[in-house]
N, C-alpha and C. Protein backbone atom coordinates (compact mmCIF):
# COMPACT_ATOMS: atom_id res chain seq x y z
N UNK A 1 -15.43 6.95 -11.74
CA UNK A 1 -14.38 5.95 -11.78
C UNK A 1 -13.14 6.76 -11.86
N UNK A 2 -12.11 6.44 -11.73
CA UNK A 2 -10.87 6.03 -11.66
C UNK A 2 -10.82 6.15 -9.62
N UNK A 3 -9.91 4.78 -9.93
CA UNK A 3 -9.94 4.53 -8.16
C UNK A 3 -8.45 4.68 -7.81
N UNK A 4 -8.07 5.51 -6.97
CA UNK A 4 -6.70 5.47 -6.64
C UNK A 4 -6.29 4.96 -4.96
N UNK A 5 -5.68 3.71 -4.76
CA UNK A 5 -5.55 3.36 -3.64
C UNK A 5 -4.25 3.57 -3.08
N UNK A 6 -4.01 3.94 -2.08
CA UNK A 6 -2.25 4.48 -1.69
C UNK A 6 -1.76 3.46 -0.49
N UNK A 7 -1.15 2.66 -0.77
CA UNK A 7 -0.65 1.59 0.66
C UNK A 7 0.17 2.44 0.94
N UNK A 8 0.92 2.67 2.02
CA UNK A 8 2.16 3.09 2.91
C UNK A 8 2.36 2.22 4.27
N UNK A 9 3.73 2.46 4.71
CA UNK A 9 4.29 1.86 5.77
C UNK A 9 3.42 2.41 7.07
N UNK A 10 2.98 2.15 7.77
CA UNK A 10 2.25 1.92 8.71
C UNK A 10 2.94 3.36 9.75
N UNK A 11 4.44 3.10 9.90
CA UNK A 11 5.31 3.85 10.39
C UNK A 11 5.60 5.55 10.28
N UNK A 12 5.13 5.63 9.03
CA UNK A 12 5.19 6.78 8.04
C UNK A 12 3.66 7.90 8.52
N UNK A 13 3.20 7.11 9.34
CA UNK A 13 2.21 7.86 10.24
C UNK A 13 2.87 9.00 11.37
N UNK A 14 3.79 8.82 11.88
CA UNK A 14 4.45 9.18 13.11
C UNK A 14 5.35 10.65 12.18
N UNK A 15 5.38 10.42 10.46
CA UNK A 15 6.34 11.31 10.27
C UNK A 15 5.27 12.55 9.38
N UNK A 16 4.60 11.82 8.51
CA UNK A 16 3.58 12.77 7.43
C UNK A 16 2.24 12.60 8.03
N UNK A 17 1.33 13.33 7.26
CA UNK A 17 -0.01 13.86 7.22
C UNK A 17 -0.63 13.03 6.32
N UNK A 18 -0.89 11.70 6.37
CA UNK A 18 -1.79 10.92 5.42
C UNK A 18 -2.96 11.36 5.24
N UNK A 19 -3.59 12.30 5.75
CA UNK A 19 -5.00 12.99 5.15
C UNK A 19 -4.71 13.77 3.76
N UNK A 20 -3.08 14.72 4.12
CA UNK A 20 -2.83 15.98 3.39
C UNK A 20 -1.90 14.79 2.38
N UNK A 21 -1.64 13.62 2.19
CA UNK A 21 -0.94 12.59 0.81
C UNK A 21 -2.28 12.27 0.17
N UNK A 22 -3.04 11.91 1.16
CA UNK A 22 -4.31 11.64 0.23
C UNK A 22 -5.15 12.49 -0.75
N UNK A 23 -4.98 14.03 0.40
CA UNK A 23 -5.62 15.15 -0.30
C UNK A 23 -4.65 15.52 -1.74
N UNK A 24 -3.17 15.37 -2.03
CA UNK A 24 -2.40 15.88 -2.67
C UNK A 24 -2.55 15.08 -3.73
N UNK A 25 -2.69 13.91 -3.94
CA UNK A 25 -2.35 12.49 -4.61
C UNK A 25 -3.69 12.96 -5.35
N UNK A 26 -4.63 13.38 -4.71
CA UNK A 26 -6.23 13.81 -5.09
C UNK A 26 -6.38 14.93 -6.07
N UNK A 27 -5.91 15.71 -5.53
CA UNK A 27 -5.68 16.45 -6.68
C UNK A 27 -4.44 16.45 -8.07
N UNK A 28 -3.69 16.01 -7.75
CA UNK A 28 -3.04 15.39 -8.71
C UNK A 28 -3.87 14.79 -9.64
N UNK A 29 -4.89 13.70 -9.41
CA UNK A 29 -5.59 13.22 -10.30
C UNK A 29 -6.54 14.53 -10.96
N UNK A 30 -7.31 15.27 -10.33
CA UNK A 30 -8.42 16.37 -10.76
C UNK A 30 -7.11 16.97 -11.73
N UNK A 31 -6.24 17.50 -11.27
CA UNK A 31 -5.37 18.42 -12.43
C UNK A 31 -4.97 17.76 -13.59
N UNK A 32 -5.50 16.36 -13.63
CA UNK A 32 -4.85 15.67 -15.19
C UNK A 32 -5.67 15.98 -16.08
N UNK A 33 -6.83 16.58 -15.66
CA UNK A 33 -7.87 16.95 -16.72
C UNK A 33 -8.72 15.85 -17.09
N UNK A 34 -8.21 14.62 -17.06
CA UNK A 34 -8.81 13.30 -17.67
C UNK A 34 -9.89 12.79 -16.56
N UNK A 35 -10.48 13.67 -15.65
CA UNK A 35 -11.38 12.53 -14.95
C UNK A 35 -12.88 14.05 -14.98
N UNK A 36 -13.80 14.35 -14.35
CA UNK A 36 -14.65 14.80 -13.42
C UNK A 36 -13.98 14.49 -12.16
N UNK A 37 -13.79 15.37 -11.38
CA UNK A 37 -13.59 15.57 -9.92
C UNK A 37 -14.17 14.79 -8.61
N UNK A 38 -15.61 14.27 -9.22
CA UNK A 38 -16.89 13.78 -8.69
C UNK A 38 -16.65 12.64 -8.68
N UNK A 39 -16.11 12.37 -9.75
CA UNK A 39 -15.73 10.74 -10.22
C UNK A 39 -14.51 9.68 -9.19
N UNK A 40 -13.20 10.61 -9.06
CA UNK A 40 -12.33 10.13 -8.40
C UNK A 40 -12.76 9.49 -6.96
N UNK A 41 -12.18 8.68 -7.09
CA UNK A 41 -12.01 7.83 -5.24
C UNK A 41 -10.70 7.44 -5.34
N UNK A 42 -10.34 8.07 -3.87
CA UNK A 42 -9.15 7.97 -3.47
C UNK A 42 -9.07 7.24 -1.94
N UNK A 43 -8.33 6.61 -1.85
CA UNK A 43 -7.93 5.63 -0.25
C UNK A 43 -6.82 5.62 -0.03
N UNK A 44 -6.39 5.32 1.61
CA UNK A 44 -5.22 4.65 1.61
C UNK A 44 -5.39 3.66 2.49
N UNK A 45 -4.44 2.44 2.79
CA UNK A 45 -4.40 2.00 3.42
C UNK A 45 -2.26 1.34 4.17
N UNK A 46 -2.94 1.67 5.67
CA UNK A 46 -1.29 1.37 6.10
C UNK A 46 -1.34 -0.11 6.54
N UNK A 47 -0.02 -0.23 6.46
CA UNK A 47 0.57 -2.06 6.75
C UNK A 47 2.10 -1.58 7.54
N UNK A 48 1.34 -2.58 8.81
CA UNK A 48 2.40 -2.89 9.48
C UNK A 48 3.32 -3.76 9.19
N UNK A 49 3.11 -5.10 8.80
CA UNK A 49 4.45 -5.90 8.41
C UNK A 49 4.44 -6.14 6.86
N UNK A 50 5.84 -5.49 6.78
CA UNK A 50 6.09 -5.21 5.60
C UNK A 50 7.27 -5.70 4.60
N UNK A 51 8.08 -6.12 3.96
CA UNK A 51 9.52 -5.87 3.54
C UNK A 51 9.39 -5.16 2.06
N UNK A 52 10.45 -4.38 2.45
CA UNK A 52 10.48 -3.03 1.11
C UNK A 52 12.03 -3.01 0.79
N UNK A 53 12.33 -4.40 -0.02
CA UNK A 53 13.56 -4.35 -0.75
C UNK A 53 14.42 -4.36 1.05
N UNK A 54 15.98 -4.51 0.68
CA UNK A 54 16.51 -4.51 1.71
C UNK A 54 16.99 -3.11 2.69
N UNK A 55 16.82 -2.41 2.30
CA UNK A 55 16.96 -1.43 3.21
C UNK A 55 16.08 -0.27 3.59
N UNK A 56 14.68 -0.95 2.92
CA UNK A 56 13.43 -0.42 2.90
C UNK A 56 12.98 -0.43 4.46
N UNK A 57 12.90 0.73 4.75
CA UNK A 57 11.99 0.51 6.63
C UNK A 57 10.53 1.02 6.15
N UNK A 58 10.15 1.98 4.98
CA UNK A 58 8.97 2.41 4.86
C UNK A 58 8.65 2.24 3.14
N UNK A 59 7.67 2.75 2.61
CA UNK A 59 7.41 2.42 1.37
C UNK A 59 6.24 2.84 1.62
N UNK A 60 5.37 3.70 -0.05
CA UNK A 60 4.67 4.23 -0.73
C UNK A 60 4.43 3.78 -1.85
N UNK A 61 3.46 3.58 -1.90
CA UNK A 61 2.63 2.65 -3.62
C UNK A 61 1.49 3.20 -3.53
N UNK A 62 1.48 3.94 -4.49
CA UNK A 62 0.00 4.12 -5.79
C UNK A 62 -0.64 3.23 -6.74
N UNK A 63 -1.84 3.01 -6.75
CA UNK A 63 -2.12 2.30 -7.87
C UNK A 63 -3.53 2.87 -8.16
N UNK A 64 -3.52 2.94 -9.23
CA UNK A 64 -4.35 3.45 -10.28
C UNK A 64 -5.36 2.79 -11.29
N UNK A 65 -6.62 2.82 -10.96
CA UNK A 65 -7.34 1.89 -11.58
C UNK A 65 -7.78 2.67 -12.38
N UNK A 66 -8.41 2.92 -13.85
CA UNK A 66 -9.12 3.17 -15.25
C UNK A 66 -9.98 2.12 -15.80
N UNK A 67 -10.94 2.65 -16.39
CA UNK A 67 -11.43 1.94 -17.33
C UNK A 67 -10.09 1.95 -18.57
N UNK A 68 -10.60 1.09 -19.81
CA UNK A 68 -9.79 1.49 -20.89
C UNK A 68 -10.23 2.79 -21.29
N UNK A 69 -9.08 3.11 -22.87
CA UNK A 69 -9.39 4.33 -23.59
C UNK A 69 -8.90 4.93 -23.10
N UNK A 70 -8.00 5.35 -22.35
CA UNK A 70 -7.02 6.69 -22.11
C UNK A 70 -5.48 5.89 -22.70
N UNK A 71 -5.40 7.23 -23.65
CA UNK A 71 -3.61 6.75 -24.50
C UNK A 71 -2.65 6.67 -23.78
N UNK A 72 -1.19 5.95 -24.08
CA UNK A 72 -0.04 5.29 -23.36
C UNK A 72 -0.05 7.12 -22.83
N UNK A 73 0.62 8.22 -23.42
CA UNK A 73 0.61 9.07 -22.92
C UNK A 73 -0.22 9.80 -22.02
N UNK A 74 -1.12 9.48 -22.00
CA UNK A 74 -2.14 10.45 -20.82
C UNK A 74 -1.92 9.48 -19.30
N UNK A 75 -1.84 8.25 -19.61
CA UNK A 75 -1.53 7.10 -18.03
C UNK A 75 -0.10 7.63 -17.43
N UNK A 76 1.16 7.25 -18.87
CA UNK A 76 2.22 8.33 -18.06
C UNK A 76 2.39 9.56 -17.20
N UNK A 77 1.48 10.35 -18.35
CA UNK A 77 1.91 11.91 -17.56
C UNK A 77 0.87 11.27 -16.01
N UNK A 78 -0.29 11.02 -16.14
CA UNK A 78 -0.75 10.76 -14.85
C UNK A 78 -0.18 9.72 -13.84
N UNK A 79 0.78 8.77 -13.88
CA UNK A 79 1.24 8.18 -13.30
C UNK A 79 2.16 9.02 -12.71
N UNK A 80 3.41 10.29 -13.57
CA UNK A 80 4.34 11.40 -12.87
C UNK A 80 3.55 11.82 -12.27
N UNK A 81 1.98 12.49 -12.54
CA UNK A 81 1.98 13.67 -11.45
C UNK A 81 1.65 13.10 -9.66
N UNK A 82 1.02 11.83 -10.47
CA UNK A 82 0.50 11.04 -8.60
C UNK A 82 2.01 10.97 -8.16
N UNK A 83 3.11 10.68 -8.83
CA UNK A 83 4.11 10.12 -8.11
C UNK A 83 4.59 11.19 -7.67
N UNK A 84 4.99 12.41 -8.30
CA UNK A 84 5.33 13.60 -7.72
C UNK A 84 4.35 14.23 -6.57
N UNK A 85 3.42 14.21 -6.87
CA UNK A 85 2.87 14.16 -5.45
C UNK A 85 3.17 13.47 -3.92
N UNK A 86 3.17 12.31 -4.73
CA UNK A 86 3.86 11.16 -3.22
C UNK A 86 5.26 11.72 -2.84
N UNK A 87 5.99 12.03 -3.77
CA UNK A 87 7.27 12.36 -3.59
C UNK A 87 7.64 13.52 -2.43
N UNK A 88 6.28 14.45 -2.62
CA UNK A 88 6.55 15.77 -1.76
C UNK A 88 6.72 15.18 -0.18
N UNK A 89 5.73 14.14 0.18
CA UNK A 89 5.83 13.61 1.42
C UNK A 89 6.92 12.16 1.64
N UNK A 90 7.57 11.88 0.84
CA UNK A 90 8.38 11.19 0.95
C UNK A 90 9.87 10.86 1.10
N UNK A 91 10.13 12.36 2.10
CA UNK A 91 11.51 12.36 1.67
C UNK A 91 12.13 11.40 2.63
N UNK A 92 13.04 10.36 2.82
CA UNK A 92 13.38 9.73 3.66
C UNK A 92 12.74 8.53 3.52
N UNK A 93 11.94 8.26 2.75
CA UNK A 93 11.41 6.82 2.07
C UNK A 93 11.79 6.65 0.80
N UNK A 94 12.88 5.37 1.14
CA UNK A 94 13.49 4.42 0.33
C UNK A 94 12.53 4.01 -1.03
N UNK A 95 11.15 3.79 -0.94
CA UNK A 95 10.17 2.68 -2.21
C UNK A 95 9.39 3.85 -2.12
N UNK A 96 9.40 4.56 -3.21
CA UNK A 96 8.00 5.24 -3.59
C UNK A 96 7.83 4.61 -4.92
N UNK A 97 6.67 4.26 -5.64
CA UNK A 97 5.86 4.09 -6.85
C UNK A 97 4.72 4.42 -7.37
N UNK A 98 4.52 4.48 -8.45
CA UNK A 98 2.86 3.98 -8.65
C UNK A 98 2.81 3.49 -10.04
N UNK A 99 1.69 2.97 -10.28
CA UNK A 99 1.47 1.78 -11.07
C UNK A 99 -0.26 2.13 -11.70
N UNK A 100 -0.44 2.08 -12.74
CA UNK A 100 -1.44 2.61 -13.33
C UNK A 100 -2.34 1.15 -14.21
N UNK A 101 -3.63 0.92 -13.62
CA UNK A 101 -3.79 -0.44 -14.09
C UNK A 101 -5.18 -0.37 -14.88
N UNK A 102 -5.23 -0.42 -16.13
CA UNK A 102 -6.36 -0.73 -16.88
C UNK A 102 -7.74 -1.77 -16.97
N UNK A 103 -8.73 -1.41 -16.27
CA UNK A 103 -9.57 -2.35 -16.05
C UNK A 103 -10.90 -2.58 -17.07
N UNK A 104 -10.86 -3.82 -17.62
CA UNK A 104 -11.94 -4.30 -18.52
C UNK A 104 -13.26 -4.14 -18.35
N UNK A 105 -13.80 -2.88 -18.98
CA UNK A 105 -15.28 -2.56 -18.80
C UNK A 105 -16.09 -3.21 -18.55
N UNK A 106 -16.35 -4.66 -19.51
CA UNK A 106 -16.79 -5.36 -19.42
C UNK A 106 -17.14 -6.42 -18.15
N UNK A 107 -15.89 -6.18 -17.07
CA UNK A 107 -15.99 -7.15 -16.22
C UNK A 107 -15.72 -5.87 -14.83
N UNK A 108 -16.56 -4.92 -15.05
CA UNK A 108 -16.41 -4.05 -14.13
C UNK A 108 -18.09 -3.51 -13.82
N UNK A 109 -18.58 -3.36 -12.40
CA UNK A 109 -19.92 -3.17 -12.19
C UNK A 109 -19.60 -2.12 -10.97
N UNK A 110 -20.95 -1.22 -11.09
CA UNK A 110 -20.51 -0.46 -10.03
C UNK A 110 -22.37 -0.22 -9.94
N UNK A 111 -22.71 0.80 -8.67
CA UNK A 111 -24.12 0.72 -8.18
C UNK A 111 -24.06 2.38 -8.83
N UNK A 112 -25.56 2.86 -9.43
CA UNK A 112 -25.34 4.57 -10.09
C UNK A 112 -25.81 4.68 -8.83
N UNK A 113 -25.62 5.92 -8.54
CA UNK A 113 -26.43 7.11 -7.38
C UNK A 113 -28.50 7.10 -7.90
N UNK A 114 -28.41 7.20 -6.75
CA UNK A 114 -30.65 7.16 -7.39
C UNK A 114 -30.36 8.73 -7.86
């Protein structure tokens, strides 16, 4: 577990390496120390029609799924390093973020490996 999904502007294809944001954003997570390496899943997905604030032509969003149990401080620093990551490929995009979202164990199922 922890799932990191990356939307971007559809457009933002023509300028960066969405393999090498995905790969970066990826390790960003492995260097927080807080996961197994094995564990992470990372995605992205692009969108063509979009609006990103008014003078937004492109936009970058992270979001960050957890179980609970990681402290206000460990989600921060991991929320900077994904974002600094995004940042390296974002120069010339108006909306970069990310958003770190705590998900209830309880109402979370996943399939183990045999």
């Amino acid at each position: 577990m922890p799932h990191l999904i990356i939307e971007y502007a559809k457009n933002l294809e023509e300028k960066i390496s969405v393999a090498a944001l995905v790969s970066s954003a990826q390790e960003a997570m492995r260097r927080s120390g807080l996961f197994a390496s094995h564990n992470i899943k990372t995605r992205a997905k692009s969108y063509e029609q979009f609006i990103a604030g008014d003078n937004g032509n492109s936009f970058i969003h992270a979001e960050i799924r957890l179980l609970e149990g990681r402290s206000s401080r460990e989600r921060e620093a991991l929320s900077s390093a994904v974002f600094n990551s995004l940042c390296q490929f974002a120069e010339g995009v108006p909306a970069v973020s990310v958003e770190v979202r705590e998900m209830d164990a309880s109402c979370y199922s996943k399939r183990v490996p045999f």
